[in-house]
PDB file of N, CA and C in Angstrom:
ATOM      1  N   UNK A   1       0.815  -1.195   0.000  1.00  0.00           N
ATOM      2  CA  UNK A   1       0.000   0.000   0.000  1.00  0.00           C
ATOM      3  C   UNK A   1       0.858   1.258   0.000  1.00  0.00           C
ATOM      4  N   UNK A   2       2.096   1.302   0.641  1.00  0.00           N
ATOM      5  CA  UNK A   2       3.009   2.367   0.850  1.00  0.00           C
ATOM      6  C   UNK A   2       3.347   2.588  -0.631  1.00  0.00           C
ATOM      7  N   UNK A   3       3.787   1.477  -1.342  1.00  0.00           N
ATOM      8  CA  UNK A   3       4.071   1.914  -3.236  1.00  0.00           C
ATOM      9  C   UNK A   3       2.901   2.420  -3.395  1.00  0.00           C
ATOM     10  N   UNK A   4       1.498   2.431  -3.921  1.00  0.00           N
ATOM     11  CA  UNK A   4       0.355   2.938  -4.008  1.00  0.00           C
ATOM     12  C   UNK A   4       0.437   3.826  -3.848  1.00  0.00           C
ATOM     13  N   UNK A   5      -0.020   4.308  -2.366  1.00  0.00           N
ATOM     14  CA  UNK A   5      -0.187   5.784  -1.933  1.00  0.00           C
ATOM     15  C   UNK A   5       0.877   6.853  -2.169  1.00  0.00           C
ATOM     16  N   UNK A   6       1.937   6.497  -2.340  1.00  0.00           N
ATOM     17  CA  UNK A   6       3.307   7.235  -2.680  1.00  0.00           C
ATOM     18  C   UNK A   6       3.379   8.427  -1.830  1.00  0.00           C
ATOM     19  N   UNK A   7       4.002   9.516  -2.445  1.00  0.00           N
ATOM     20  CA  UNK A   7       3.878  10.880  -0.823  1.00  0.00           C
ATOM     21  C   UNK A   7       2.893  11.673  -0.826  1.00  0.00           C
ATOM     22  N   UNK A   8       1.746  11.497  -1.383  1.00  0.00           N
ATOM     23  CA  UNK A   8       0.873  12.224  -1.325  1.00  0.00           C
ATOM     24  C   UNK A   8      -0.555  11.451  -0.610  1.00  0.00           C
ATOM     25  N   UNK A   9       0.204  10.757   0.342  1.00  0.00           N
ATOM     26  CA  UNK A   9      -0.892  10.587   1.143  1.00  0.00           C
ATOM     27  C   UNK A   9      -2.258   9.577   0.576  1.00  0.00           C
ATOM     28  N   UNK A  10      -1.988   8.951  -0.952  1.00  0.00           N
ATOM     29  CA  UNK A  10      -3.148   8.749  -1.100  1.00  0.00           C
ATOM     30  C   UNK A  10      -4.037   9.023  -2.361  1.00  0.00           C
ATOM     31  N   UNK A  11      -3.359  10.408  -2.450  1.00  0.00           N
ATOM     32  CA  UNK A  11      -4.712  11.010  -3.327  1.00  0.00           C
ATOM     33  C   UNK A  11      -4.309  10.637  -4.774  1.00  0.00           C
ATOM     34  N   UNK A  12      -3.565  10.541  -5.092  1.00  0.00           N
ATOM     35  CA  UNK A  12      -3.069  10.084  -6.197  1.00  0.00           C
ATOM     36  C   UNK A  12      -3.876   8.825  -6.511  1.00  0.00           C
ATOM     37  N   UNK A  13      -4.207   7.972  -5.790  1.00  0.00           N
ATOM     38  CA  UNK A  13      -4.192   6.278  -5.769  1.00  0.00           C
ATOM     39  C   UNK A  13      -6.024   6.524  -5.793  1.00  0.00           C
ATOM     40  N   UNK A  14      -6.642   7.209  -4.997  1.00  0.00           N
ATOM     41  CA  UNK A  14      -8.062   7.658  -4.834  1.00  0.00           C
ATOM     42  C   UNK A  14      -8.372   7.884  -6.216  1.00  0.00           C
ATOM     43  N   UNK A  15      -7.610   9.021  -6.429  1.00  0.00           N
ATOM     44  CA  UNK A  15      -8.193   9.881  -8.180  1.00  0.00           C
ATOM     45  C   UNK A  15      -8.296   8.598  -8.850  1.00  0.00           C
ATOM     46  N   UNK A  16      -6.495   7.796  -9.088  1.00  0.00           N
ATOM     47  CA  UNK A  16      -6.748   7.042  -9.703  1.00  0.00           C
ATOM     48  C   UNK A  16      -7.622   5.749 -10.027  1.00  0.00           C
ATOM     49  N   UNK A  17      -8.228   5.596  -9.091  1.00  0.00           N
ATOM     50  CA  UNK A  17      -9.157   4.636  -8.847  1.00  0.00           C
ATOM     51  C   UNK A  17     -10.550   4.934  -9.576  1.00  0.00           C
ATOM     52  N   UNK A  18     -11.088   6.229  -8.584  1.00  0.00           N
ATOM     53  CA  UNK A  18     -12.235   6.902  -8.890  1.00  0.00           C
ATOM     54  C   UNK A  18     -12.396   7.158 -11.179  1.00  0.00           C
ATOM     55  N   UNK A  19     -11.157   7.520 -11.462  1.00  0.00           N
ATOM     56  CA  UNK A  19     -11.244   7.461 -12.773  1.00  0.00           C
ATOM     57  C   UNK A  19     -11.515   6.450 -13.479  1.00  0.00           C
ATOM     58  N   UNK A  20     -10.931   5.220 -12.900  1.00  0.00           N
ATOM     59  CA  UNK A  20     -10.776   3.992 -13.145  1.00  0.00           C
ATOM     60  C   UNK A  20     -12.372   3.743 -13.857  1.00  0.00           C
ATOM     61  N   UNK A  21     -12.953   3.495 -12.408  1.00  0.00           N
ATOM     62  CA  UNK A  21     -14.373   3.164 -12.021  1.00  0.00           C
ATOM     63  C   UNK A  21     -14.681   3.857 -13.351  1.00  0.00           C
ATOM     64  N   UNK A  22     -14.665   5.198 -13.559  1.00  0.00           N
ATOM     65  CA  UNK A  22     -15.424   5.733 -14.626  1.00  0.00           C
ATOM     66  C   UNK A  22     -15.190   5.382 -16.466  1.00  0.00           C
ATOM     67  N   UNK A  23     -13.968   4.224 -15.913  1.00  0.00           N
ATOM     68  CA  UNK A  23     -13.764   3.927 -17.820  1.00  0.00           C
ATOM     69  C   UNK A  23     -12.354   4.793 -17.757  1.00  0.00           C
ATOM     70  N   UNK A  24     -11.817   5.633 -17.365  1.00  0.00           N
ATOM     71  CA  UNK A  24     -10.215   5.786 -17.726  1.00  0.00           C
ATOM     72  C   UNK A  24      -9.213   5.170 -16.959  1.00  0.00           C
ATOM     73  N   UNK A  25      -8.575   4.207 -17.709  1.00  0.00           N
ATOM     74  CA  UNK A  25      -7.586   3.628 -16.500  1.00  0.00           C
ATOM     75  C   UNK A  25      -6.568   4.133 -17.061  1.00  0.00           C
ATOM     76  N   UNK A  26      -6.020   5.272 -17.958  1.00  0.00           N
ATOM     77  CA  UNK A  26      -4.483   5.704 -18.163  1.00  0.00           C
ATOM     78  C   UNK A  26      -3.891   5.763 -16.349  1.00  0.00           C
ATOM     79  N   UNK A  27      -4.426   6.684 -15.527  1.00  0.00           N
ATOM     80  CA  UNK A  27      -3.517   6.952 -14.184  1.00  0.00           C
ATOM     81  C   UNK A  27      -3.324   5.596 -13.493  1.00  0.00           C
ATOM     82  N   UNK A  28      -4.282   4.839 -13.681  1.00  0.00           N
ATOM     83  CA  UNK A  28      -4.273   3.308 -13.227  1.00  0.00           C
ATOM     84  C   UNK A  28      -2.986   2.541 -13.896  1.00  0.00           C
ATOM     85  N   UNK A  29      -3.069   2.564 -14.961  1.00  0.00           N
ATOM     86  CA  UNK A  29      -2.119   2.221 -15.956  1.00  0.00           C
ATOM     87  C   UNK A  29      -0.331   2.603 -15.085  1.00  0.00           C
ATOM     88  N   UNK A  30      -0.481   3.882 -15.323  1.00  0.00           N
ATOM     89  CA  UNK A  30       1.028   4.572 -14.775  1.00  0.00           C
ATOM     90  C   UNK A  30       1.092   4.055 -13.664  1.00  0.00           C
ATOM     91  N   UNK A  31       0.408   4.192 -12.666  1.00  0.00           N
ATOM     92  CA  UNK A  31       0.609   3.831 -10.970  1.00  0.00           C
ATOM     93  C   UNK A  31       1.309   2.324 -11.331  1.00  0.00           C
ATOM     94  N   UNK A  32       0.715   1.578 -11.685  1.00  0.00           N
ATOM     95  CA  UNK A  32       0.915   0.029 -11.649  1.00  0.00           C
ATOM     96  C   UNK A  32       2.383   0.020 -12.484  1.00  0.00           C
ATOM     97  N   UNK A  33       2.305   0.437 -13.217  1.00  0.00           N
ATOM     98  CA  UNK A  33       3.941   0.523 -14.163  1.00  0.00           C
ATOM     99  C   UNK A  33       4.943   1.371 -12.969  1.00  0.00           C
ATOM    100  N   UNK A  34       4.629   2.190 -12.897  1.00  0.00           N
ATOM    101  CA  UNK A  34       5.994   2.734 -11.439  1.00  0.00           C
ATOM    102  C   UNK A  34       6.211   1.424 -10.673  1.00  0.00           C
ATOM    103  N   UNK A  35       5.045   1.082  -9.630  1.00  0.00           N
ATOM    104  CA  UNK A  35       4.628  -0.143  -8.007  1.00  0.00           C
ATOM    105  C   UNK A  35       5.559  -1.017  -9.469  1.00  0.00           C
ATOM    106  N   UNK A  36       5.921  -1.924 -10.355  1.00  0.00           N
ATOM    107  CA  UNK A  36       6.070  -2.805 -11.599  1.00  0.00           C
ATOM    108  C   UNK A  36       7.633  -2.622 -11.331  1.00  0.00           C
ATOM    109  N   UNK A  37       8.021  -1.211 -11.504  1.00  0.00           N
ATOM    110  CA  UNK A  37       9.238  -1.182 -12.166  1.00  0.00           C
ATOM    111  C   UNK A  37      10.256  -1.651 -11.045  1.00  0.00           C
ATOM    112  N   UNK A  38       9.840  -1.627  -9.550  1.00  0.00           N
ATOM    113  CA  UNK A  38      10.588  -2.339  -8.368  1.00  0.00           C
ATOM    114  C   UNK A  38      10.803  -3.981  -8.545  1.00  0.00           C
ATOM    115  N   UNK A  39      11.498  -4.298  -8.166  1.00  0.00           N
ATOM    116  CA  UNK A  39      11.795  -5.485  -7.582  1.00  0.00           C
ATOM    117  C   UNK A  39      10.608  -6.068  -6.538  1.00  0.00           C
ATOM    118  N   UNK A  40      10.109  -5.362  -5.468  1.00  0.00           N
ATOM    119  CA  UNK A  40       9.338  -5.537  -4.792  1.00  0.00           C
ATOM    120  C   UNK A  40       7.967  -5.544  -5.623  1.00  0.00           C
ATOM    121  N   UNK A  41       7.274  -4.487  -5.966  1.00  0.00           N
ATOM    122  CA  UNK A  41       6.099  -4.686  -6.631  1.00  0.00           C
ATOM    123  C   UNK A  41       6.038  -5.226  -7.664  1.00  0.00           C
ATOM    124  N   UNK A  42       6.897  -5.700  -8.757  1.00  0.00           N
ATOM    125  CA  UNK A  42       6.562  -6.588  -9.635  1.00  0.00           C
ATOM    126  C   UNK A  42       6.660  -7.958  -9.014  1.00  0.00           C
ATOM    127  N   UNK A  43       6.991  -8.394  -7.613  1.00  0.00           N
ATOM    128  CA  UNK A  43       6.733  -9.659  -6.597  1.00  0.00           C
ATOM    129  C   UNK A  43       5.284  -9.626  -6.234  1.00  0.00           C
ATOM    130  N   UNK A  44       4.571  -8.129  -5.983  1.00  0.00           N
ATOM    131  CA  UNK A  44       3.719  -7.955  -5.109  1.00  0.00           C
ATOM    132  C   UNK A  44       2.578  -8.233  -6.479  1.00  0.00           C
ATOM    133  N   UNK A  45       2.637  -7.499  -7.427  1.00  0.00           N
ATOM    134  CA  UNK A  45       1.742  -8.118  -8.314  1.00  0.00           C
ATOM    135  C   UNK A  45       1.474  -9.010  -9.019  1.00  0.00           C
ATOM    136  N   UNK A  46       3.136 -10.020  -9.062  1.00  0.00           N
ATOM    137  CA  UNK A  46       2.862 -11.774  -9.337  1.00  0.00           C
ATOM    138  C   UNK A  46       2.050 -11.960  -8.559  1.00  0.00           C
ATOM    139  N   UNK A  47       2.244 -12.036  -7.023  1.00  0.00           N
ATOM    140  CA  UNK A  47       1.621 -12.963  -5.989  1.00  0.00           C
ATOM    141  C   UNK A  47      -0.147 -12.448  -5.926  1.00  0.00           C
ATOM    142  N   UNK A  48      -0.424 -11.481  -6.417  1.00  0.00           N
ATOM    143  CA  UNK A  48      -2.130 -10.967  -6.530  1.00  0.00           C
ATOM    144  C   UNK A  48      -2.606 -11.381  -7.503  1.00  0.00           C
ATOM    145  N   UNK A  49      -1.520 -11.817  -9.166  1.00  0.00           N
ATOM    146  CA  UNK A  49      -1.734 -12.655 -10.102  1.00  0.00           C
ATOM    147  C   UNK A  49      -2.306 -13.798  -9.328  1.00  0.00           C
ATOM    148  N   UNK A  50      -1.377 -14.131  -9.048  1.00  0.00           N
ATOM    149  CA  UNK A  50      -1.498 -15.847  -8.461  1.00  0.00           C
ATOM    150  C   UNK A  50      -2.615 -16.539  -7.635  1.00  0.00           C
ATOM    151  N   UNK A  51      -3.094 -14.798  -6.738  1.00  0.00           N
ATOM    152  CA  UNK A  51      -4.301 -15.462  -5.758  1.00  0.00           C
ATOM    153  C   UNK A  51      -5.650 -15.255  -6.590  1.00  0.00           C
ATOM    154  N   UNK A  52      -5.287 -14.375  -7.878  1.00  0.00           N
ATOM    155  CA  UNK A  52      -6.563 -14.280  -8.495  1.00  0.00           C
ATOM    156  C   UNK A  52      -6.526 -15.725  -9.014  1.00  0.00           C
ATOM    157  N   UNK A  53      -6.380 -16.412  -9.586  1.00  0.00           N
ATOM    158  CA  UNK A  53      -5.944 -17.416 -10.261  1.00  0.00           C
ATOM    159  C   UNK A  53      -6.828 -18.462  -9.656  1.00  0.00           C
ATOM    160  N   UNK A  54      -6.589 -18.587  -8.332  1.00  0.00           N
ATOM    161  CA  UNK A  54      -7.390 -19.497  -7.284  1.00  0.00           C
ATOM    162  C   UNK A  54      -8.666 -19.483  -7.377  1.00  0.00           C
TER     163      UNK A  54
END
């Protein structure tokens, strides 16, 4: 959640969501490609692959 929210508390991850919901996922898109480009979050989004899967 700390990759997500990044330093703004949040709001970034909110907007991006809220847009989402409405049919634009470009900010959705970017967020997930930054949380991706770690070592850590491209672990964190195999393993959410994986439980969707189940």
């Amino acid at each position: 959640m700390q990759m997500l929210s990044g330093t703004d508390g949040g709001t970034g991850l909110n907007r991006a969501a809220a847009q989402a919901a409405g049919g634009n996922t470009a900010d959705m898109v970017k967020m997930l490609k930054q949380v991706m480009s770690s070592p850590e979050g491209a672990a964190l989004v195999q393993r959410i692959g994986q439980s969707l899967q189940k």
